[in-house]
N, C-alpha and C. Protein backbone atom coordinates (compact mmCIF):
# COMPACT_ATOMS: atom_id res chain seq x y z
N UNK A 1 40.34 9.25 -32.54
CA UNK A 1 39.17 10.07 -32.42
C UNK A 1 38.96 10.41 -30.94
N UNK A 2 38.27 11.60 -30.83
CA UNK A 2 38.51 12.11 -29.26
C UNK A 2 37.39 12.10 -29.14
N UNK A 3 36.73 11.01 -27.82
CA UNK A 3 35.57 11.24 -27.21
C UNK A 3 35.00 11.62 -25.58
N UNK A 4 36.22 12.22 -25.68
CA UNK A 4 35.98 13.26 -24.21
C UNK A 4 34.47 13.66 -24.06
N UNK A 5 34.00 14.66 -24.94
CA UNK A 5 32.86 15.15 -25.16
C UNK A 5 31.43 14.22 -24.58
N UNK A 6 32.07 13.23 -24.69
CA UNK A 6 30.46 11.88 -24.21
C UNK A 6 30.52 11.96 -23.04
N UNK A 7 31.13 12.26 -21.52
CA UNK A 7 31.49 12.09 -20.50
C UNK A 7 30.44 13.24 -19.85
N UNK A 8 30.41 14.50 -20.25
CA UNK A 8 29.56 15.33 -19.61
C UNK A 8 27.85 15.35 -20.58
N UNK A 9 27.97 14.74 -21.88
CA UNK A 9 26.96 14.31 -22.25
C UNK A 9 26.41 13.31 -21.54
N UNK A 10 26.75 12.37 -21.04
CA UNK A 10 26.19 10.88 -20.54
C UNK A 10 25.61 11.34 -18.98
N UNK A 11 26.75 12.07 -18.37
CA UNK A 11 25.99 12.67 -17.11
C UNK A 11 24.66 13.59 -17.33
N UNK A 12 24.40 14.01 -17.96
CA UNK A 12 23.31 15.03 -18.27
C UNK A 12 22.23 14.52 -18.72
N UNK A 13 22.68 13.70 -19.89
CA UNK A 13 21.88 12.35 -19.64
C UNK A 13 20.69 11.48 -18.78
N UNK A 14 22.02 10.98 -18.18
CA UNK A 14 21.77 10.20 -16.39
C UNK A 14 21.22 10.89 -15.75
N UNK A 15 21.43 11.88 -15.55
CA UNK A 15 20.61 12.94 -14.81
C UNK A 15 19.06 13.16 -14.88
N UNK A 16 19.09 13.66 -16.11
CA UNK A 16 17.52 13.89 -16.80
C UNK A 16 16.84 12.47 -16.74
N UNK A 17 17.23 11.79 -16.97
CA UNK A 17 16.47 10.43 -17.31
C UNK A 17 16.28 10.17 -15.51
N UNK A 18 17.30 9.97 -15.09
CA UNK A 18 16.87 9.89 -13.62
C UNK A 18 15.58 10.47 -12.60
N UNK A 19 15.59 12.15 -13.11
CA UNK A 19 14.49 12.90 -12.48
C UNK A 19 13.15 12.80 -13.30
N UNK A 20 13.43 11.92 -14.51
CA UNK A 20 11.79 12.19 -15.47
C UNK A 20 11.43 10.54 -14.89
N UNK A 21 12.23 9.65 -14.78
CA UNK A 21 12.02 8.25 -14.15
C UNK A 21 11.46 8.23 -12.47
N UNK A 22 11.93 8.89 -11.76
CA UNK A 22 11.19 9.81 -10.22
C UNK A 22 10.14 10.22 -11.03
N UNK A 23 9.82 11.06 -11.16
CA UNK A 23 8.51 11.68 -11.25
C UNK A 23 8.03 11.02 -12.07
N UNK A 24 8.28 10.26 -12.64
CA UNK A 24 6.61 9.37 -13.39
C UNK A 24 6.40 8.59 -12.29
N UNK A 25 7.71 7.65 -11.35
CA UNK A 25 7.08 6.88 -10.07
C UNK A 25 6.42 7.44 -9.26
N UNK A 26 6.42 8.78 -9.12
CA UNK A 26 5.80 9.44 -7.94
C UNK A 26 4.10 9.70 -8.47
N UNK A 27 4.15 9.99 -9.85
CA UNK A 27 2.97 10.52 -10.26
C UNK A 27 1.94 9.35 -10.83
N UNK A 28 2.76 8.34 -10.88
CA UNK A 28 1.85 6.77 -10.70
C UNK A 28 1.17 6.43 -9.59
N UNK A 29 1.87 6.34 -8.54
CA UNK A 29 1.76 6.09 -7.25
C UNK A 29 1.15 7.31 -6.40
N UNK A 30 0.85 8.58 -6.66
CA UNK A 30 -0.06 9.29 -6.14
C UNK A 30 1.10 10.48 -5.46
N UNK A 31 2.04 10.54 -5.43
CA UNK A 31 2.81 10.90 -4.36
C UNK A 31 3.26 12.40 -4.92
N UNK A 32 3.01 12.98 -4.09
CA UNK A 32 3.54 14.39 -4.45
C UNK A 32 4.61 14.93 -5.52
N UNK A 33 4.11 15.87 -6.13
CA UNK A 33 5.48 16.50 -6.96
C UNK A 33 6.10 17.59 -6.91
N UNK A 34 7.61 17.87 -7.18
CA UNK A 34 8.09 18.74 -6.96
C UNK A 34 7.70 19.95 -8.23
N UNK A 35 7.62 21.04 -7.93
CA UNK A 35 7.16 21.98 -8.72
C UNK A 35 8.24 23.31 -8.43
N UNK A 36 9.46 22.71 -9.48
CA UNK A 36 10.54 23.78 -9.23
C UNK A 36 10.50 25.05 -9.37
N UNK A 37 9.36 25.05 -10.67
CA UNK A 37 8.95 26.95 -10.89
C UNK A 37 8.49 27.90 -9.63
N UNK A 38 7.76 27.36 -9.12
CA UNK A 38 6.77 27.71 -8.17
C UNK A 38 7.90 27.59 -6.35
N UNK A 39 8.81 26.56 -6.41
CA UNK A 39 9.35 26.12 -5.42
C UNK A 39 8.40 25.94 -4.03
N UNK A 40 7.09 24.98 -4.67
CA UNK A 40 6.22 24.36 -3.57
C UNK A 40 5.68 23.14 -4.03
N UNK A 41 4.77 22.48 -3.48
CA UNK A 41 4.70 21.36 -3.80
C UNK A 41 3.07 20.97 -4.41
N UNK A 42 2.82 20.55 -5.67
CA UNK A 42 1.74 19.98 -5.75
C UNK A 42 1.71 18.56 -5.58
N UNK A 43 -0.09 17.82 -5.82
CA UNK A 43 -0.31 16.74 -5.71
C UNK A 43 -0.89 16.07 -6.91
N UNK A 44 -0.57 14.91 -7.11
CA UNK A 44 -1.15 14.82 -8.64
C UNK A 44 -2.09 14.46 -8.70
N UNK A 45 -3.15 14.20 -7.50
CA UNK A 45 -4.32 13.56 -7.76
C UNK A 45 -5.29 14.65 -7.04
N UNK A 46 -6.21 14.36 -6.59
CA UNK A 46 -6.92 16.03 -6.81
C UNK A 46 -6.70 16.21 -5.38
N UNK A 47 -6.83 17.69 -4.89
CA UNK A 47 -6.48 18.04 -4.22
C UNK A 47 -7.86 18.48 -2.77
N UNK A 48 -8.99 19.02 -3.73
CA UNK A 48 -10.28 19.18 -2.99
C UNK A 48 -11.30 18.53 -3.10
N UNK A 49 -12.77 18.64 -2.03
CA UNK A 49 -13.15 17.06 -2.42
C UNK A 49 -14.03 17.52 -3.71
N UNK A 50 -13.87 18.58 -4.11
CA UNK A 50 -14.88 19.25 -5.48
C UNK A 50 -14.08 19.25 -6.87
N UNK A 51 -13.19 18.90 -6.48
CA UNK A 51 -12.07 19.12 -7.56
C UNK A 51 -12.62 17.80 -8.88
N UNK A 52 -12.35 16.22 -8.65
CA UNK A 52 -13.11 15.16 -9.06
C UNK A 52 -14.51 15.01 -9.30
N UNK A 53 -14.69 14.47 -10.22
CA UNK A 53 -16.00 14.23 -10.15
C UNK A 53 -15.84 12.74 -9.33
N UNK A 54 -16.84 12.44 -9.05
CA UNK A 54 -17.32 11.40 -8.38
C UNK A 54 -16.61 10.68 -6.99
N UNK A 55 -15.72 12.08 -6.69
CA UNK A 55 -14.86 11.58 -5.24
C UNK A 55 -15.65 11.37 -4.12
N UNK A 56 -16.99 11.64 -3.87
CA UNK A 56 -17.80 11.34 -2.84
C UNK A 56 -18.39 9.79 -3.11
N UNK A 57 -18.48 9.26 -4.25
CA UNK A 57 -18.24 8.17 -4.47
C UNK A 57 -16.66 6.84 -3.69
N UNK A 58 -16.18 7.59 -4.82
CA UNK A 58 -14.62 7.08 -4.16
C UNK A 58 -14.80 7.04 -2.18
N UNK A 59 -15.23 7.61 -2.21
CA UNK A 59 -14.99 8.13 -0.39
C UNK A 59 -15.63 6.77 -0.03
N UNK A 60 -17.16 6.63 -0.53
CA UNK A 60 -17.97 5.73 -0.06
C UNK A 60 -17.85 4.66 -0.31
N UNK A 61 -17.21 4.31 -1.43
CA UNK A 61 -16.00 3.11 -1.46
C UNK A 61 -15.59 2.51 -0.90
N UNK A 62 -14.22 3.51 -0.37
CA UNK A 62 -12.93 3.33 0.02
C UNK A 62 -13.82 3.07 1.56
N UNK A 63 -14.63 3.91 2.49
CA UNK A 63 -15.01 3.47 3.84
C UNK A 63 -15.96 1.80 3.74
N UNK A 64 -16.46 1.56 2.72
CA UNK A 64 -16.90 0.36 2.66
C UNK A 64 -15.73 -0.87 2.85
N UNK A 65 -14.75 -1.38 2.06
CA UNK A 65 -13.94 -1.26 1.85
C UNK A 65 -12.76 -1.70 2.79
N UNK A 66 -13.08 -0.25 3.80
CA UNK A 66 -12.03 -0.28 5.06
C UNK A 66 -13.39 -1.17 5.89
N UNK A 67 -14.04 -0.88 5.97
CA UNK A 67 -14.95 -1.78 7.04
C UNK A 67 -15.20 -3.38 6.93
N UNK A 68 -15.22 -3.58 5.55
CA UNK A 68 -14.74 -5.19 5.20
C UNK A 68 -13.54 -5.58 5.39
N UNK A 69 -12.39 -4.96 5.34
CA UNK A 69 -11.24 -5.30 5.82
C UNK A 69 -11.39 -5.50 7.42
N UNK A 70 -11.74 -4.62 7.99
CA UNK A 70 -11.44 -4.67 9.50
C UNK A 70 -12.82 -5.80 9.63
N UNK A 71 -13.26 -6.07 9.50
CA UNK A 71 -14.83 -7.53 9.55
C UNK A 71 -13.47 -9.05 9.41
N UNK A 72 -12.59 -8.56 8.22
CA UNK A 72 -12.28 -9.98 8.28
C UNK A 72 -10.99 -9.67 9.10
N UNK A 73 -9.85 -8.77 9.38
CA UNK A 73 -8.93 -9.05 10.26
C UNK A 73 -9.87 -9.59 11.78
N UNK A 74 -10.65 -8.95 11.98
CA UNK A 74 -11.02 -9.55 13.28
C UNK A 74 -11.53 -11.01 13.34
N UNK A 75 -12.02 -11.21 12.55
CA UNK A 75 -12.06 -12.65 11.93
C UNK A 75 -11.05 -13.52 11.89
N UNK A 76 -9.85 -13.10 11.34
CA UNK A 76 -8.35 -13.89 11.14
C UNK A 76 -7.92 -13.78 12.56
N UNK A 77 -7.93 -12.60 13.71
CA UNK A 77 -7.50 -12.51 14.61
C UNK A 77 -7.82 -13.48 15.64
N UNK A 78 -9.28 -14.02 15.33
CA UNK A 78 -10.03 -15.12 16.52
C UNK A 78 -9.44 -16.47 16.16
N UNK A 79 -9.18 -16.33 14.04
CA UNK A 79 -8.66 -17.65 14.08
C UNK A 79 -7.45 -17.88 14.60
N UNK A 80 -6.79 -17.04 14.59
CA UNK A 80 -5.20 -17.54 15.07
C UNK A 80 -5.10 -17.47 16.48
N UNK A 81 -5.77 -17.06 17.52
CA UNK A 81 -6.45 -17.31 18.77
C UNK A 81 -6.10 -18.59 18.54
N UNK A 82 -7.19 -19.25 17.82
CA UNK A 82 -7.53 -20.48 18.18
C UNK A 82 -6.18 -21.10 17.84
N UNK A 83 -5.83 -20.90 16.56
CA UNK A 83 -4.39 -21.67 16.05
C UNK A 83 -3.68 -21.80 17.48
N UNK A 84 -2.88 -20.49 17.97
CA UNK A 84 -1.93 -20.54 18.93
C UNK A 84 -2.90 -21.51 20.21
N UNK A 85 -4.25 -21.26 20.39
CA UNK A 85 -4.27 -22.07 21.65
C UNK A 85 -4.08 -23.78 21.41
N UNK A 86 -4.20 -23.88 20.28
CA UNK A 86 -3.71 -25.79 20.07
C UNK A 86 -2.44 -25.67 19.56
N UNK A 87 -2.09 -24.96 19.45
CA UNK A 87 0.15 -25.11 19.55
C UNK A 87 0.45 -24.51 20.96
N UNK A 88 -0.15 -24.50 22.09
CA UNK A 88 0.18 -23.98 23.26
C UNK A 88 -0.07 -25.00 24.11
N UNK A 89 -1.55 -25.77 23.92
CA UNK A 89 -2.07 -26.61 25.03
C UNK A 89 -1.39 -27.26 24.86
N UNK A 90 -1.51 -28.48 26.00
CA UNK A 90 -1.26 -29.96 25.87
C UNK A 90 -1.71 -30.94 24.82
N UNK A 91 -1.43 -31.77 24.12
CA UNK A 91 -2.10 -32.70 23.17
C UNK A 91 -3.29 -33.32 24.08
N UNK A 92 -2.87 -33.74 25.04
CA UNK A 92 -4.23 -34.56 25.58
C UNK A 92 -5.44 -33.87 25.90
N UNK A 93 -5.06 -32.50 26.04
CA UNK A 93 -6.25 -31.77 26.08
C UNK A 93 -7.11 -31.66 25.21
N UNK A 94 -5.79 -31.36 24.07
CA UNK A 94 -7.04 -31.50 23.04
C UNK A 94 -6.96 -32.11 22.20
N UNK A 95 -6.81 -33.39 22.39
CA UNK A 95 -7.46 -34.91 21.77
C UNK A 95 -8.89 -34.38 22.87
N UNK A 96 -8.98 -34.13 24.02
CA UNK A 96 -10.58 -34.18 24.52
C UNK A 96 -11.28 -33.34 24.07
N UNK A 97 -10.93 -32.32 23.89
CA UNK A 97 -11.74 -31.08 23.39
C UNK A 97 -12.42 -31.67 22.40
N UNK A 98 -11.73 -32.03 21.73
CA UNK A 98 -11.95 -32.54 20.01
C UNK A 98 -12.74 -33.77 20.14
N UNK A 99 -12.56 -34.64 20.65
CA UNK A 99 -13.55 -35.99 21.26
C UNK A 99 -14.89 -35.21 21.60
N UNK A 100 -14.89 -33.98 22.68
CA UNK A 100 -15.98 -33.70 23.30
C UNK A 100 -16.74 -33.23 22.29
N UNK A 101 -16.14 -32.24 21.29
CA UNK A 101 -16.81 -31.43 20.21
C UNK A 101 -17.76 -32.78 19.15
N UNK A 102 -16.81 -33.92 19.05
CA UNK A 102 -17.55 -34.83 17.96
C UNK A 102 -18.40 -35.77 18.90
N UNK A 103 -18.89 -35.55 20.28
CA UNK A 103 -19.70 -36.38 20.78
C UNK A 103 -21.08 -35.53 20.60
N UNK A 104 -20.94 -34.56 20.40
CA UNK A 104 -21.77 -33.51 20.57
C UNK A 104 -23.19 -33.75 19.38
């Protein structure tokens, strides 16, 4: 039996499945799509801030959000300050530090 015929089937295949497997990752993940008819590019999530309902929401969110993030990196940033300055000092220093802090 001759199955030549499966060889340019399987590529065509591979192919299609390949570009419909891209574009669902892209259109999960927010990321632009190709729009071959047109040969330009849309976006799959909205494009103006009128387009959504409740994207002025989202906005006020997302800046909340970013401002609690940056509250605690600066936070993590003082702690590891501190980390590196007791893996830097001397031990005897700070065995005193630490004495001085619990005399306190």
């Amino acid at each position: 039996m001759d199955m030549g015929w499966m060889v340019p089937v399987g590529i065509v295949t591979a192919v299609s499945a390949s570009h419909a497997f891209r574009t669902w990752v892209r259109a999960r993940h927010g990321y632009p799509l190709d729009d071959d008819r047109r040969g330009r590019r849309r976006h799959a999530m909205a494009a103006s801030p009128g387009d959504a309902p409740g994207t002025d929401r989202t906005v006020g969110l997302l800046e909340a959000e970013n401002e609690r993030l940056t509250g605690q990196v600066g936070r993590l940033e003082e702690r590891i300050a501190v980390l590196e300055r007791f893996a830097t000092d001397p031990a005897v220093r700070t065995a005193r530090e630490i004495e001085a802090l619990r005399d306190r």
